[in-house]
PDB file of N, CA and C in Angstrom:
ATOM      1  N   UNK A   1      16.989   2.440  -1.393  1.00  0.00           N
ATOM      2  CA  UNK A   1      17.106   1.395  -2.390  1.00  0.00           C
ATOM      3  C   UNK A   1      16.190   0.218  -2.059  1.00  0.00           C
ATOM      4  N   UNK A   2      15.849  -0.622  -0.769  1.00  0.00           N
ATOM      5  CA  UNK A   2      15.585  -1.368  -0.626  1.00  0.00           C
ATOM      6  C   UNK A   2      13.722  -0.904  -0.500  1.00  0.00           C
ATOM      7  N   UNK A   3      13.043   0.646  -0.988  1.00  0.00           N
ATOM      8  CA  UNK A   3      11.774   1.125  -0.882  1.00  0.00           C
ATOM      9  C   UNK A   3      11.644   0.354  -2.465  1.00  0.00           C
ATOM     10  N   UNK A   4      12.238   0.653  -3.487  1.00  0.00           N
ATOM     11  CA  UNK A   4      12.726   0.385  -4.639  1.00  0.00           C
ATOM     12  C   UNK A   4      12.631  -1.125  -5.127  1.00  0.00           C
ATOM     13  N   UNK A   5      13.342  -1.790  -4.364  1.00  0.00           N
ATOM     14  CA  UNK A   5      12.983  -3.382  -4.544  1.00  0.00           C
ATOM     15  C   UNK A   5      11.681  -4.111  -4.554  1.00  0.00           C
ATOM     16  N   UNK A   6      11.244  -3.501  -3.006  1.00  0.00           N
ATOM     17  CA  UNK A   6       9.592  -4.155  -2.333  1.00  0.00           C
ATOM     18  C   UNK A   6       8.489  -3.376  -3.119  1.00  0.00           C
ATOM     19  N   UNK A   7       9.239  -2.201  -3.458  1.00  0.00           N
ATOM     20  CA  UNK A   7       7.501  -1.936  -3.522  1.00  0.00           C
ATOM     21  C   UNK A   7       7.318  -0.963  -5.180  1.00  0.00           C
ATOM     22  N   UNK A   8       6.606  -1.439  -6.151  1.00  0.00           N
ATOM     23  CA  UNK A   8       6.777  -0.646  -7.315  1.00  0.00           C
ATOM     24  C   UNK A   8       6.709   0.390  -7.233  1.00  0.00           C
ATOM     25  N   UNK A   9       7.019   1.168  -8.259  1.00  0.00           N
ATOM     26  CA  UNK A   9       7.392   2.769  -7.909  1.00  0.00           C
ATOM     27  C   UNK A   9       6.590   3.444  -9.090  1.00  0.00           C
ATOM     28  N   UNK A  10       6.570   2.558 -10.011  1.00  0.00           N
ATOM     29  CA  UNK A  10       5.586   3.165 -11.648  1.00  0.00           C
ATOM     30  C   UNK A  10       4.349   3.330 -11.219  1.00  0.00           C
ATOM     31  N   UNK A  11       3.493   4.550 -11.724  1.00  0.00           N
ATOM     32  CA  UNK A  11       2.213   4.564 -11.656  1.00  0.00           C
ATOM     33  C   UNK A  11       1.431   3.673 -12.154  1.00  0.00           C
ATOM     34  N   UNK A  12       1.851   3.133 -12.472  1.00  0.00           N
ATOM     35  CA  UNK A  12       0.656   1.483 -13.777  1.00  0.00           C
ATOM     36  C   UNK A  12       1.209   0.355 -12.835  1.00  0.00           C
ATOM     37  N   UNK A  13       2.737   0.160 -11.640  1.00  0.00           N
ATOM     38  CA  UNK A  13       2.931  -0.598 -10.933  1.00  0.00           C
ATOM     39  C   UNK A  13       2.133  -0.341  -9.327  1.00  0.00           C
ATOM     40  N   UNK A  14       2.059   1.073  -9.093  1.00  0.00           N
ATOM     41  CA  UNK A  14       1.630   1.176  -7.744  1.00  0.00           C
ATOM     42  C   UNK A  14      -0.197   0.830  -8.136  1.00  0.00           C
ATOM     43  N   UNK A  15      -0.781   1.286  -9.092  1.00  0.00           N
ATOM     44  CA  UNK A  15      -1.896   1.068  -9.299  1.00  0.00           C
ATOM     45  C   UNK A  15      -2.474  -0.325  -9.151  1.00  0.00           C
ATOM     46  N   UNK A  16      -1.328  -1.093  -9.826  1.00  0.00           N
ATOM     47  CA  UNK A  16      -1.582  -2.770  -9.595  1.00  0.00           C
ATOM     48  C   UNK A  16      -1.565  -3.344  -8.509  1.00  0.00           C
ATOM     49  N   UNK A  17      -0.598  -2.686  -7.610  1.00  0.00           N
ATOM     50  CA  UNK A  17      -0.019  -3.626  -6.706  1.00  0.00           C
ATOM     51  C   UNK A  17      -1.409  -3.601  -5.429  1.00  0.00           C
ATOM     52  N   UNK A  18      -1.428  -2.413  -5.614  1.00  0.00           N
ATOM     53  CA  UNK A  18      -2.537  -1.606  -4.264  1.00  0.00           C
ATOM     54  C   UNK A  18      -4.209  -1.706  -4.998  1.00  0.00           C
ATOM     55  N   UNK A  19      -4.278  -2.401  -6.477  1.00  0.00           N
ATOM     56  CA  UNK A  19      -5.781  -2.583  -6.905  1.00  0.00           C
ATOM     57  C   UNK A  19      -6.287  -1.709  -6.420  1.00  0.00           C
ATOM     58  N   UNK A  20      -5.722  -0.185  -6.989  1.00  0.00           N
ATOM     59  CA  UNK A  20      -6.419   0.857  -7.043  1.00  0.00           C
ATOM     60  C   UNK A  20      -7.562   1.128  -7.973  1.00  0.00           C
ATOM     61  N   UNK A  21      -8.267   0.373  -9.225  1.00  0.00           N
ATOM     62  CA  UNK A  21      -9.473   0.432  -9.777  1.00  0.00           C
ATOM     63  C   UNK A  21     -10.453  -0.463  -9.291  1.00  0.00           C
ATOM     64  N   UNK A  22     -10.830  -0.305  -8.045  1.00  0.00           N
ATOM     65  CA  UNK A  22     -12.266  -1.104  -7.668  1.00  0.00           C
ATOM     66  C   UNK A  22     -12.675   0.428  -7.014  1.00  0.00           C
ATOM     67  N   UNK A  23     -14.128   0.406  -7.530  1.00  0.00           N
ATOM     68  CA  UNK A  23     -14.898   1.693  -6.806  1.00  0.00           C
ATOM     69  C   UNK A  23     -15.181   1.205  -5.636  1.00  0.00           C
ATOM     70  N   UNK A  24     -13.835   1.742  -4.552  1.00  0.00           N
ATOM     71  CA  UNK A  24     -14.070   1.986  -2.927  1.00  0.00           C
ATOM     72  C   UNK A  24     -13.459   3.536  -2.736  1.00  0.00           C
ATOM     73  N   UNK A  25     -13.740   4.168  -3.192  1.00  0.00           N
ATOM     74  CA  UNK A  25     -13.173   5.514  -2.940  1.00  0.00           C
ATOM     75  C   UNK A  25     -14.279   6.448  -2.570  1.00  0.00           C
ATOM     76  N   UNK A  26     -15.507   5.852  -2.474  1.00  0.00           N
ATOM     77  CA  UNK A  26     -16.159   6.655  -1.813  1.00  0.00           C
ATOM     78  C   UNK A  26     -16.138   6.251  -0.260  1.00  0.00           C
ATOM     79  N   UNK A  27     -16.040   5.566  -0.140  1.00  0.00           N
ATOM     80  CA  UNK A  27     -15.684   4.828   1.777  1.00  0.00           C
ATOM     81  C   UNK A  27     -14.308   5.844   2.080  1.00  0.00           C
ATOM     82  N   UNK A  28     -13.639   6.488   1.285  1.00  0.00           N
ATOM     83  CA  UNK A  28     -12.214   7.537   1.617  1.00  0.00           C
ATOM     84  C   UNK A  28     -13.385   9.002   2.072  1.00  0.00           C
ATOM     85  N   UNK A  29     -14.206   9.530   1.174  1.00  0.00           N
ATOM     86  CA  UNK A  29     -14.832  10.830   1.548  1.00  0.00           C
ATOM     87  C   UNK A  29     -14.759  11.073   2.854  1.00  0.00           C
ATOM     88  N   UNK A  30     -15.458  10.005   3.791  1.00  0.00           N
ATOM     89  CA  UNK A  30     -15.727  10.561   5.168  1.00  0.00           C
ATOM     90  C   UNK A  30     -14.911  10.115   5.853  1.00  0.00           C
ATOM     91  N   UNK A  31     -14.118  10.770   7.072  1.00  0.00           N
ATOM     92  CA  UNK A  31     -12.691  10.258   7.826  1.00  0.00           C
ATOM     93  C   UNK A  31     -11.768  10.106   7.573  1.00  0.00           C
ATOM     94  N   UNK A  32     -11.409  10.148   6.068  1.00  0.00           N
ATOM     95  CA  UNK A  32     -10.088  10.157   5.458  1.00  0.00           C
ATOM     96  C   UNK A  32      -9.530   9.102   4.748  1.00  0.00           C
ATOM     97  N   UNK A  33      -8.430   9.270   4.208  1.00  0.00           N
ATOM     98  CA  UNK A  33      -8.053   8.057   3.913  1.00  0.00           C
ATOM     99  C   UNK A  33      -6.737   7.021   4.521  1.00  0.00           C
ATOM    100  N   UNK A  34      -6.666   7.822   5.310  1.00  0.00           N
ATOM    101  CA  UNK A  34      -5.100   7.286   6.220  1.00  0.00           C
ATOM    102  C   UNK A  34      -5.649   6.737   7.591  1.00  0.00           C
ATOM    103  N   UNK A  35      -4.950   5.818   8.084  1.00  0.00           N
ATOM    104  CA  UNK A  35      -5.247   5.432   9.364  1.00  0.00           C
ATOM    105  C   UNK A  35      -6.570   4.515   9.796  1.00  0.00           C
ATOM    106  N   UNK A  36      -7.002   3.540   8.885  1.00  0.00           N
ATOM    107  CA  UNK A  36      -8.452   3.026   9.090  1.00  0.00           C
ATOM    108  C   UNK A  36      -7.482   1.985   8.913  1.00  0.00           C
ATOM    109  N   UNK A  37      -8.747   0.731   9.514  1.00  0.00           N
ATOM    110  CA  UNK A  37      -9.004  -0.628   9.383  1.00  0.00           C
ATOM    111  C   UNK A  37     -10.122  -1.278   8.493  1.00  0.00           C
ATOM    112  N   UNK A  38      -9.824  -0.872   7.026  1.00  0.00           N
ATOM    113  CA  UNK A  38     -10.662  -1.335   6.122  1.00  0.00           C
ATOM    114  C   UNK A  38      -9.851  -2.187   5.062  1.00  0.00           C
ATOM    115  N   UNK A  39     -10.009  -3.291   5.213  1.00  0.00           N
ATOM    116  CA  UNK A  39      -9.336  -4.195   4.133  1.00  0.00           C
ATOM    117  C   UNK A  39      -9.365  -3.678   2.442  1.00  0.00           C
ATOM    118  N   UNK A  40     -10.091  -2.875   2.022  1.00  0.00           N
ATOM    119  CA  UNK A  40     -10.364  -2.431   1.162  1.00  0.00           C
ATOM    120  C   UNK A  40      -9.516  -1.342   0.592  1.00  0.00           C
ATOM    121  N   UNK A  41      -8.970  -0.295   1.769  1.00  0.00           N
ATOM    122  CA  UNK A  41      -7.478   0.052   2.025  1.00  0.00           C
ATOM    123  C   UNK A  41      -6.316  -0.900   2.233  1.00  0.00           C
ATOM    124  N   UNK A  42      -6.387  -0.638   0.376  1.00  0.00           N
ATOM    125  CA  UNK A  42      -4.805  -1.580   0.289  1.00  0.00           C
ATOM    126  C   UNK A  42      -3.680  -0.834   1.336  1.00  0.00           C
ATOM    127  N   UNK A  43      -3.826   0.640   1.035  1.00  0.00           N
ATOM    128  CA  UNK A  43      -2.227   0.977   1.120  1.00  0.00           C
ATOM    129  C   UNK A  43      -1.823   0.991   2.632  1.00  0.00           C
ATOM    130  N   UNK A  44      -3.052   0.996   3.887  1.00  0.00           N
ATOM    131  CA  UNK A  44      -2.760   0.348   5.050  1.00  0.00           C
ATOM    132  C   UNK A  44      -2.104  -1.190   5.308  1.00  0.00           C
ATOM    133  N   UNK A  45      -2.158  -1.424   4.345  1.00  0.00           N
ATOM    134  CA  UNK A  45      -1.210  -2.845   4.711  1.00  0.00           C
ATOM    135  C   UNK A  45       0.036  -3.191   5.447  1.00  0.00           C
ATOM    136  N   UNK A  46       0.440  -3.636   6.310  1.00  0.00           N
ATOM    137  CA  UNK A  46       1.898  -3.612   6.502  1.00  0.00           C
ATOM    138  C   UNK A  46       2.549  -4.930   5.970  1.00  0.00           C
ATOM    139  N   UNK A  47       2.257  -5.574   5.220  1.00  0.00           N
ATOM    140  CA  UNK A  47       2.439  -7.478   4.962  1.00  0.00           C
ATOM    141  C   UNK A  47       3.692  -6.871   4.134  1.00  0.00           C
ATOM    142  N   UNK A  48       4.766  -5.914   4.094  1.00  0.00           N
ATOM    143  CA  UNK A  48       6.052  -6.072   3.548  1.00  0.00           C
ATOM    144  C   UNK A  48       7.005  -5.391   4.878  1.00  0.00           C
ATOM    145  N   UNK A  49       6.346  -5.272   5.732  1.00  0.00           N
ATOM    146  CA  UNK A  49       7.510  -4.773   6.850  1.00  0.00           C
ATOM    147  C   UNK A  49       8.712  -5.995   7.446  1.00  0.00           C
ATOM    148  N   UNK A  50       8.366  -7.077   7.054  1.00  0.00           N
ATOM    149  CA  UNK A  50       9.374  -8.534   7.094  1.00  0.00           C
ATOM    150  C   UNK A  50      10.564  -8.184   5.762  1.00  0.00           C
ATOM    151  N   UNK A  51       9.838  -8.140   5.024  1.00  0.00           N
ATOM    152  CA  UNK A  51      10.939  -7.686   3.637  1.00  0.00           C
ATOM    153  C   UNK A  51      11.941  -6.836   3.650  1.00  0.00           C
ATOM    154  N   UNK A  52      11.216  -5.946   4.466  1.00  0.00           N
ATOM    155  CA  UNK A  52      11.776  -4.471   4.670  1.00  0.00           C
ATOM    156  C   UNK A  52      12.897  -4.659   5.727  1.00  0.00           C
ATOM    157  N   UNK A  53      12.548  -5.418   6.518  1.00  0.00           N
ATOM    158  CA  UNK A  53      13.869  -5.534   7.798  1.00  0.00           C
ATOM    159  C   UNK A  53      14.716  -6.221   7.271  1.00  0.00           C
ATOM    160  N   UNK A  54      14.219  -7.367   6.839  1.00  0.00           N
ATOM    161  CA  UNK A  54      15.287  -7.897   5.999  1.00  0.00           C
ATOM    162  C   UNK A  54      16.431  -7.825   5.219  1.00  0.00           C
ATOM    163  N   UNK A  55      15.642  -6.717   4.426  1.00  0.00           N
ATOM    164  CA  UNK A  55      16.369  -6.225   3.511  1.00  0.00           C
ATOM    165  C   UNK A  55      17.307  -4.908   3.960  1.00  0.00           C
ATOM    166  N   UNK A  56      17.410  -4.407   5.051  1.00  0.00           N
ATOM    167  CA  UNK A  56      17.664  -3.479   5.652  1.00  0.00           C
ATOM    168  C   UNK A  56      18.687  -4.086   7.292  1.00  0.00           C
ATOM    169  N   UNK A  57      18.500  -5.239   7.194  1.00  0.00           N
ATOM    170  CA  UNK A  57      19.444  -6.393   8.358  1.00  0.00           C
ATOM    171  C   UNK A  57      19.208  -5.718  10.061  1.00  0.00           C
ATOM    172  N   UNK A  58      17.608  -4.991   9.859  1.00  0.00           N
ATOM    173  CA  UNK A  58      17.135  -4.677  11.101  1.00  0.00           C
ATOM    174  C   UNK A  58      16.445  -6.169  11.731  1.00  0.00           C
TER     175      UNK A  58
END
């Protein structure tokens, strides 16, 4: 429930949230797309793991 609160779940919400239409998806081709330090990779972010404990009374 509390994945639900923080973080949109609609495809037209996850698209927004993570400004998935800027052409950086070719910087994903080589090395992947998980696990980098590229600001450009929204979905590496952790800036809701405070929310998340919070909301979870960890």
């Amino acid at each position: 429930m509390a994945i639900k609160e923080i973080f949109p779940m609609k495809p037209a919400g996850i698209i927004k949230h993570l400004d998935l239409l800027r052409p950086i998806y070719s910087k994903t081709s080589a090395y992947g797309h998980f696990g980098r330090n590229d600001p450009d990779f929204t979905w590496e972010r952790t800036d809701k793991v405070e929310a998340l404990k919070n909301m979870l009374n960890i």
